[in-house]
Protein backbone atom coordinates (compact mmCIF):
# COMPACT_ATOMS: atom_id res chain seq x y z
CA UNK A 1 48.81 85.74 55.07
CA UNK A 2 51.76 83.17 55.99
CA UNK A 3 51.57 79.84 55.77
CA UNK A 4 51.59 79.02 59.80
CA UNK A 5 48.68 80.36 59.77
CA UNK A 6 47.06 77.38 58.53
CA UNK A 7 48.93 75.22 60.47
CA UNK A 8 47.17 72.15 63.27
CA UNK A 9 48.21 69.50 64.62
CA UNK A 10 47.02 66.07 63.29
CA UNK A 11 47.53 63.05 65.59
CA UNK A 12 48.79 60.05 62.77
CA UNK A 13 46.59 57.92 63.74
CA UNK A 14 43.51 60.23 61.83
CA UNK A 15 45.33 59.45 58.89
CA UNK A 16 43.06 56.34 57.24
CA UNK A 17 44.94 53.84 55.42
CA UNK A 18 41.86 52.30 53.95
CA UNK A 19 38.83 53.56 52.73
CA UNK A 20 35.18 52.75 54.72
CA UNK A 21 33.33 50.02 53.51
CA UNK A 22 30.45 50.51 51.84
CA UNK A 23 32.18 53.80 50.81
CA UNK A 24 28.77 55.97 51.78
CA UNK A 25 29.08 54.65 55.32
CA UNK A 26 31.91 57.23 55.60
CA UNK A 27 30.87 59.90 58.01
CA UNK A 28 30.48 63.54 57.06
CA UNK A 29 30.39 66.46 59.46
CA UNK A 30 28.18 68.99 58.44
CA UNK A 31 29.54 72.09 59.03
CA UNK A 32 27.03 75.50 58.67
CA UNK A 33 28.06 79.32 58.88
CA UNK A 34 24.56 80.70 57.81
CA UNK A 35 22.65 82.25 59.79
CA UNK A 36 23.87 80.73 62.83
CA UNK A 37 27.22 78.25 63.30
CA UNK A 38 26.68 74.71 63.84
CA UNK A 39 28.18 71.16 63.66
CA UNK A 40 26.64 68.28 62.93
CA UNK A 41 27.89 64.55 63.17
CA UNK A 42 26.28 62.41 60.24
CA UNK A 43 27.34 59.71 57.61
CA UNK A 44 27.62 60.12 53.68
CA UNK A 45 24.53 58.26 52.96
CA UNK A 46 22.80 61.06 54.53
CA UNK A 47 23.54 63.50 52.06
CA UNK A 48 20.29 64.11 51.06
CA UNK A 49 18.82 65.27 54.23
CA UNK A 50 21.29 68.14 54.36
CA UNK A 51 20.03 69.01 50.18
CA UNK A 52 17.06 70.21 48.99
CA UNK A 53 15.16 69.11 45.61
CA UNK A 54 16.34 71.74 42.74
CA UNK A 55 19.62 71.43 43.65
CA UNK A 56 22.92 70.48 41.83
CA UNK A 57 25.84 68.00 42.55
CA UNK A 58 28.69 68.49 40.54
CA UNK A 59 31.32 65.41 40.49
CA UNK A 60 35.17 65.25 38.34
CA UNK A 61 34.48 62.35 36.38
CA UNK A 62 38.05 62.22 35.14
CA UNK A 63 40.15 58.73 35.70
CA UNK A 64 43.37 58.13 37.82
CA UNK A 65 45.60 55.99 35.60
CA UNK A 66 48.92 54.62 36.94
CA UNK A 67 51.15 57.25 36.83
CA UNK A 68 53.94 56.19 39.39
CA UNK A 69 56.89 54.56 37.74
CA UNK A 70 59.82 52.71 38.72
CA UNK A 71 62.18 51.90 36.30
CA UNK A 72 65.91 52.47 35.44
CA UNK A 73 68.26 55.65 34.02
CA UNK A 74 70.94 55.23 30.88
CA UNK A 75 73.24 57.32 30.44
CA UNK A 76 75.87 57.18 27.21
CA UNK A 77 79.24 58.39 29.15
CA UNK A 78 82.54 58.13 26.93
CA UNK A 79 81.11 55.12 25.34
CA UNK A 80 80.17 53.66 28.50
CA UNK A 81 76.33 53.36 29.19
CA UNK A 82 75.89 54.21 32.98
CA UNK A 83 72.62 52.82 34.93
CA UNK A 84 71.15 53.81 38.02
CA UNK A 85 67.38 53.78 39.60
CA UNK A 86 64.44 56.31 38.78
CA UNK A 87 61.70 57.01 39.61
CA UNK A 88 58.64 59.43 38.07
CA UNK A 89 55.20 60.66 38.72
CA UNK A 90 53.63 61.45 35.76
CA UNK A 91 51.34 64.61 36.72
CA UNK A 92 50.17 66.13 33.15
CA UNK A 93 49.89 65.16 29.61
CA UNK A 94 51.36 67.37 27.11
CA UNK A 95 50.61 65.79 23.72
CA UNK A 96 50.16 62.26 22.26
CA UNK A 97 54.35 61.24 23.59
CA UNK A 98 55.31 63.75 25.73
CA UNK A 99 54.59 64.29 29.84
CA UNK A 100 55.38 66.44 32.73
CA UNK A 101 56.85 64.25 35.48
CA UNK A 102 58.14 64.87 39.20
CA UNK A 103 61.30 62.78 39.20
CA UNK A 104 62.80 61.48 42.47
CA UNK A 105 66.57 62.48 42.49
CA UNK A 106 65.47 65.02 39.57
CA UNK A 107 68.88 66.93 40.30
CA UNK A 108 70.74 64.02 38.96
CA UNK A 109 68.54 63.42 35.78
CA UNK A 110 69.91 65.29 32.45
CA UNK A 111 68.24 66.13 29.30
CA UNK A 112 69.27 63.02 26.66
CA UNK A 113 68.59 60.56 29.68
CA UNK A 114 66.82 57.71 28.65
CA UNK A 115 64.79 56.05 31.21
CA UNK A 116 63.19 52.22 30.98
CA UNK A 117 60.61 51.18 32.93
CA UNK A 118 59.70 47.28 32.75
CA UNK A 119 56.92 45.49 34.47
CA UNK A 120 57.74 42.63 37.30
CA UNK A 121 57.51 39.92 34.69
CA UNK A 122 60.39 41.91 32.69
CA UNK A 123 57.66 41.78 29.54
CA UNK A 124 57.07 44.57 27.43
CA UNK A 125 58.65 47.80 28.64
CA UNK A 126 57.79 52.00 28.78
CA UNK A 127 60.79 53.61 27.75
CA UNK A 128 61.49 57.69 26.79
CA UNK A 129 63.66 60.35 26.61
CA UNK A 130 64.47 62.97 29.01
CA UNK A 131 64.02 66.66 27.02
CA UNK A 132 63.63 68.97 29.52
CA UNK A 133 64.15 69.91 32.93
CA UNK A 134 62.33 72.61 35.45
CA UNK A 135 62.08 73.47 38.92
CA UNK A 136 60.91 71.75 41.66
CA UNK A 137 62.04 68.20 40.48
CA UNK A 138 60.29 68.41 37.12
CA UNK A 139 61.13 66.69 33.87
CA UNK A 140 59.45 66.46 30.21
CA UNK A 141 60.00 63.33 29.08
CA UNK A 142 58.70 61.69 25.18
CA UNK A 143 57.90 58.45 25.26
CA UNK A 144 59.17 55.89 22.15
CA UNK A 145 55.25 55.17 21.49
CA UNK A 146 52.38 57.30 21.42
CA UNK A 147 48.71 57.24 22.76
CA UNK A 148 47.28 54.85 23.43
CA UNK A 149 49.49 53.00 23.38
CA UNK A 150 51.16 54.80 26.35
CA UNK A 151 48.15 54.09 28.13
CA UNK A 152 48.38 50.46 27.24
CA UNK A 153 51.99 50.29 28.41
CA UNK A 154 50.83 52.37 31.92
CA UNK A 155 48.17 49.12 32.82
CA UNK A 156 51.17 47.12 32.18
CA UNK A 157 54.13 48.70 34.45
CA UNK A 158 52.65 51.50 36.12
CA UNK A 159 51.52 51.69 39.95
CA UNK A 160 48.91 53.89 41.49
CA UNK A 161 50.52 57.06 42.76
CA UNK A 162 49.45 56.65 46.37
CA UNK A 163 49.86 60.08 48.28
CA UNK A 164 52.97 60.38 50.54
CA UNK A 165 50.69 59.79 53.62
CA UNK A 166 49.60 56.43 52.60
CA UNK A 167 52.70 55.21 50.43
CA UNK A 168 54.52 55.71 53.31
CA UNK A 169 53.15 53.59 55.87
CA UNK A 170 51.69 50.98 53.52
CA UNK A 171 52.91 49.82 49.63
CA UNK A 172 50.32 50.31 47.08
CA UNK A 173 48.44 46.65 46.20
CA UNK A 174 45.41 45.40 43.74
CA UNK A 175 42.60 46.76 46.05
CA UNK A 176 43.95 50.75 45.19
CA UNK A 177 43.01 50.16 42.10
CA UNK A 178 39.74 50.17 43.08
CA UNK A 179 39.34 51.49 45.76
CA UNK A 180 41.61 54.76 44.58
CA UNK A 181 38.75 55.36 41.57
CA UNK A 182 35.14 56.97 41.79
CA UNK A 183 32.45 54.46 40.28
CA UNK A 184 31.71 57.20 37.82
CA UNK A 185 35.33 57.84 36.82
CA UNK A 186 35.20 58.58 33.04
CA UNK A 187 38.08 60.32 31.59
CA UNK A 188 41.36 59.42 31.68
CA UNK A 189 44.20 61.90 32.67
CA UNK A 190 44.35 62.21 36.48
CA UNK A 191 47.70 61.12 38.78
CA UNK A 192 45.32 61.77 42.00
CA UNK A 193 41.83 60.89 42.66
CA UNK A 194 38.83 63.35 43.35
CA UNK A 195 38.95 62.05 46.76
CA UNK A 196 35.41 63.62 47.90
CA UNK A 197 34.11 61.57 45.28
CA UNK A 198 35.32 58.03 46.42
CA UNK A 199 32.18 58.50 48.95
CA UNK A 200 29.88 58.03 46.23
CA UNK A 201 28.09 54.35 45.60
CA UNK A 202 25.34 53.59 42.84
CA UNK A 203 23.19 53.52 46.18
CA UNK A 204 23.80 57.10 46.87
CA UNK A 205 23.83 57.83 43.43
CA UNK A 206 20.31 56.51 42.96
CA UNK A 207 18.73 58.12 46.19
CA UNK A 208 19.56 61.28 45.19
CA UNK A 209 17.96 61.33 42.06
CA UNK A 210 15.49 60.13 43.56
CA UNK A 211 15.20 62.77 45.84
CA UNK A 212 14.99 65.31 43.11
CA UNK A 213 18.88 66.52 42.97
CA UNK A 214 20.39 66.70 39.48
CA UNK A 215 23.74 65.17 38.99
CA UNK A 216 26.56 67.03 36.57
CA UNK A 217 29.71 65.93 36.03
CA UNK A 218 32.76 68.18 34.78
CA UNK A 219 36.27 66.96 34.20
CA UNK A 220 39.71 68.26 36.05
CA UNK A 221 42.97 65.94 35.57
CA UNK A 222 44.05 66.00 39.31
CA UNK A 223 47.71 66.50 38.96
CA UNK A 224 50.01 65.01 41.36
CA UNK A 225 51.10 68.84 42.32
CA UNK A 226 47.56 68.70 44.52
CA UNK A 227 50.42 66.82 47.20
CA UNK A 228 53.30 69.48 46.99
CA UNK A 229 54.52 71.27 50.20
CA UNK A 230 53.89 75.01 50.44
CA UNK A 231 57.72 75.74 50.76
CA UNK A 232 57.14 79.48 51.04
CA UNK A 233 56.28 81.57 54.11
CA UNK A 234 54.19 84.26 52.55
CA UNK A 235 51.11 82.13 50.60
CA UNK A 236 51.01 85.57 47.96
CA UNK A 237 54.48 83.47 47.05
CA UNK A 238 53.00 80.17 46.36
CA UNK A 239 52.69 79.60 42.48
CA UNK A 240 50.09 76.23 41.65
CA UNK A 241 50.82 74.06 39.50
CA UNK A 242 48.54 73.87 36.23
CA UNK A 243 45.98 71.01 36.01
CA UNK A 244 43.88 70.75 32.88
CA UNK A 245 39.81 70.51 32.77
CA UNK A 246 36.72 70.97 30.98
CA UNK A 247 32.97 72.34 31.57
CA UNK A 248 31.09 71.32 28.44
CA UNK A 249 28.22 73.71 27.15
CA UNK A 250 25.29 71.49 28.30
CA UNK A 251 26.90 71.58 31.67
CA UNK A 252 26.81 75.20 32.01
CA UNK A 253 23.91 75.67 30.68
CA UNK A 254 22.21 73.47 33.03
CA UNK A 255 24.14 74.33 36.05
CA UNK A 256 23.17 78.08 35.06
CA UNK A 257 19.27 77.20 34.90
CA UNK A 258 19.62 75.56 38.43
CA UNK A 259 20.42 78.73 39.83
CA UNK A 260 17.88 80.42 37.95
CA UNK A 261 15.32 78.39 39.37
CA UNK A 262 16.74 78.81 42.70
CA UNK A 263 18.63 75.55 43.30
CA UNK A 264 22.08 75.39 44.82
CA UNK A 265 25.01 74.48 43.19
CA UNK A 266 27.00 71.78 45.44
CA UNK A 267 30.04 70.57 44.47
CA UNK A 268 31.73 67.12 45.50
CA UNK A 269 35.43 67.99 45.68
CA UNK A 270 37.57 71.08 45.73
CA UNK A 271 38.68 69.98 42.05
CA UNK A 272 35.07 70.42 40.69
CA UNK A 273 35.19 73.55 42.69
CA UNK A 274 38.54 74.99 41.31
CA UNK A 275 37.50 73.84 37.93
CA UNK A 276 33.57 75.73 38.15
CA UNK A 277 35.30 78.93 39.86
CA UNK A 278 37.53 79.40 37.08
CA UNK A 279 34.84 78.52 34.23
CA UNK A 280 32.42 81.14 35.99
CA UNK A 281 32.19 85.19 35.30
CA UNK A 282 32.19 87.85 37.64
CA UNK A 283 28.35 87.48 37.96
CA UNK A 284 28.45 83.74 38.62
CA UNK A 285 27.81 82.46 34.92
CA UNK A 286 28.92 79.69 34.37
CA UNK A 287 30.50 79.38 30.82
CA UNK A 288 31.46 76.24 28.49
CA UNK A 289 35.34 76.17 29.15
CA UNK A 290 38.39 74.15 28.67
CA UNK A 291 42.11 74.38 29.05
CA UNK A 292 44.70 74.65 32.20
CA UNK A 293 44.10 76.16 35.47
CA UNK A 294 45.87 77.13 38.11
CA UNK A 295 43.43 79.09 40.20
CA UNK A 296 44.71 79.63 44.19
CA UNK A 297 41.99 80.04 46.02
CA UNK A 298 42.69 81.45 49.77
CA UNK A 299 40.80 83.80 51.94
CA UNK A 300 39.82 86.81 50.88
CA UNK A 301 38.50 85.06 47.46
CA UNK A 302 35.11 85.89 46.53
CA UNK A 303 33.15 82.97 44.97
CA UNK A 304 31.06 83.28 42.23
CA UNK A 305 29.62 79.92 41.16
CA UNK A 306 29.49 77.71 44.10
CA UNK A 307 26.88 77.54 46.77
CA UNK A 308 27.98 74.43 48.83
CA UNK A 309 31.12 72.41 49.27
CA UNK A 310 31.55 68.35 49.87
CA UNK A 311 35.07 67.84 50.74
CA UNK A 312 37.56 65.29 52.61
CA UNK A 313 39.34 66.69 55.92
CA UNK A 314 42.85 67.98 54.27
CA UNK A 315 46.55 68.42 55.47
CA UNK A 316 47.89 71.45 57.08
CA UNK A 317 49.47 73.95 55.76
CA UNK A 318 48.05 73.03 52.41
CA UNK A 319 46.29 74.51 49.42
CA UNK A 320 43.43 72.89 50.24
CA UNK A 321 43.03 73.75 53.79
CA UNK A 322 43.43 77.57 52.71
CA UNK A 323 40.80 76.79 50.18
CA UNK A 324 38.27 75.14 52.20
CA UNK A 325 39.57 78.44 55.20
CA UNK A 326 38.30 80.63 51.74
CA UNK A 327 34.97 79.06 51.51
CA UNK A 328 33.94 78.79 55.07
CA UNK A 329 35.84 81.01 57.05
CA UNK A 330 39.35 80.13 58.46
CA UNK A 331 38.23 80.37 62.21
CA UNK A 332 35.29 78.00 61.12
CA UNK A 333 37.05 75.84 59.81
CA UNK A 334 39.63 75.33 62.70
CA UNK A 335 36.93 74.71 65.06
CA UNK A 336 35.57 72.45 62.79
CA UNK A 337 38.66 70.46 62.50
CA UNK A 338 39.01 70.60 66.45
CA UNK A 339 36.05 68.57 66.36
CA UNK A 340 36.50 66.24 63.96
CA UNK A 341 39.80 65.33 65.74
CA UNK A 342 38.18 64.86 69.13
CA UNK A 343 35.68 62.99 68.14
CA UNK A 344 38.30 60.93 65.73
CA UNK A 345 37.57 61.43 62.09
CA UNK A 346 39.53 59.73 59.46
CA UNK A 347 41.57 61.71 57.27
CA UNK A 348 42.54 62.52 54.02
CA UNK A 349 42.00 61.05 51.15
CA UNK A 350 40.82 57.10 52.12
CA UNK A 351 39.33 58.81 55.31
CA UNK A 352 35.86 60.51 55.95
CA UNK A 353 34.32 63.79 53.92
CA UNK A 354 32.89 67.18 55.46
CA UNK A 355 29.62 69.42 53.93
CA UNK A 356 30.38 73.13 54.25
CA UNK A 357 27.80 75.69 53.83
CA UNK A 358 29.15 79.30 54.11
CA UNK A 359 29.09 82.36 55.67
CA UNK A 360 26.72 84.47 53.90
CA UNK A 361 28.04 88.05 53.32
């Protein structure tokens, strides 16, 4: 399949700047290829009427930390140290010191670099060392200090890596770091938020244990590769980039006994999705897992551990738009976005959140 073919046209106004407030009053179109198509226009504090009692929600509890920073380059040139801007996105942890990074203006970085980053009040500063470079604007850079200390240093000079479609129509302020960060975010790692999740209040939360849904959570360090172009025409060409998670063993075995018993498995966010497909065996088991994956899911992909999807309305001609195409059918999913155009969803990640049920085979 090409790349055009997930293509649409999104008007820029759809593109929300801010997120609803409360965050449940979000709406959510309900989107069913069962037995028989339909769309439904509803809000995210609705959930629950869409679930039934037995089933399972499954959120990324992991933690964005502030992974954009702006700093400055030295460079030791015939005994002449030459300065000039930089700029990173930290996207995945390596070890203790060193991180992957997508560097603005990679091509003129060089291993040996040293790069400073300093916070406005010129205070204590982040600096490492350049060690490595790869394709695609990425760097490996060690830091002088090690964890936590790194982290420490992040609250101090780092911002909150904003996607392209917010950073550049607004700058990044105080309320993102809030707002940008579910209210059950746990685990620090992740350079982009779980954006399905942001829907989620201690409201919500509460009514749907109430209501007799379970809630699991699972942990996938959104990496800032999530916003990457597809710059190939043929999507058999497009390689992911690897983001790290975990399924722990209670999880599994509790999401496997709510299938047992009948109960769906519904996950909030294609990164708890990604994260369950590639923890799951051929005949949907879920099993205790942990490392790096860099699943691709597009259609044609048969799923094996996930029943229903809670998403956010995603950018063309993107990963995730093939994914959600893979889950519930790509001409679904175009009329579906059709709809949600007309009748002026927000979009993206501060904007409103879709509930896909699937075609059943």
């Amino acid at each position: 399949m090409r790349v055009d073919d997930f293509d649409f046209d999104l008007p820029n106004e759809s593109i929300a700047l801010r997120p609803s407030v409360p965050r449940d009053a979000a709406r959510m179109l309900v989107v069913n290829n069962g037995q028989s198509f339909s769309i439904e226009d509803a809000r995210v504090d609705q959930l629950t009427d869409f679930l039934r009692p037995g089933d399972a929600l499954v959120f990324n509890d992991t933690k964005v930390i502030p992974a954009q920073l702006e700093g400055i380059r030295l460079r030791l040139v015939d005994g002449e140290t030459l300065t000039a801007k930089a700029s990173l996105t930290l996207h995945m942890r390596m070890d203790d010191r060193c991180w992957k990074a997508f560097a603005k203006g990679a091509k003129k970085l060089k291993p040996g670099d040293r790069l400073i980053f300093s916070p406005p009040d010129n205070g204590a500063e982040l600096a490492g060392t350049i060690t490595a470079k790869g394709n695609g604007g990425e760097i490996d850079i060690v830091f002088d200090v090690a964890d936590p200390d790194i982290d420490e240093a992040l609250a101090r000079v780092g911002h909150i890596p904003l996607p392209p479609y917010i950073s550049a129509q607004r700058a990044e302020d105080e309320q993102d770091r809030q707002d940008y960060q579910t209210i059950y975010a746990k685990n620090k790692g992740a350079v982009a938020a779980p954006t399905a999740g942001l829907h989620f209040t201690d409201a919500l939360l509460a009514k749907i244990n109430q209501t007799g849904i379970s809630s699991h959570f699972v942990t996938l360090h959104v990496g800032a590769g999530t916003f990457l172009p597809v710059k190939v025409d043929d999507i058999n060409d497009h390689k992911m980039h690897e983001e790290h998670g975990e399924v722990s063993q209670p999880t599994a075995l509790a999401l496997n006994e709510v299938r047992a018993r009948g109960g769906r498995i519904v996950c909030v966010g294609t990164t708890s999705l990604r994260l369950l497909e590639s923890a799951a065996i051929k005949d949907g088991t879920i099993e205790p897992w942990s490392g790096a994956t860099d699943i691709f899911i597009t259609p044609g992909y048969q799923f094996k551990a996930v029943d229903v999807l809670m998403t956010n309305f995603h950018l063309p001609r993107s990963t995730l738009f093939m994914l959600v195409s893979a889950f519930a059918g790509s001409a679904t999913m175009r009329n579906a976005y059709q709809h949600a155009i007309q009748r002026q969803y927000r979009f993206y990640s501060y904007g409103d959140a879709s509930l896909l049920f699937p075609e059943k085979p």
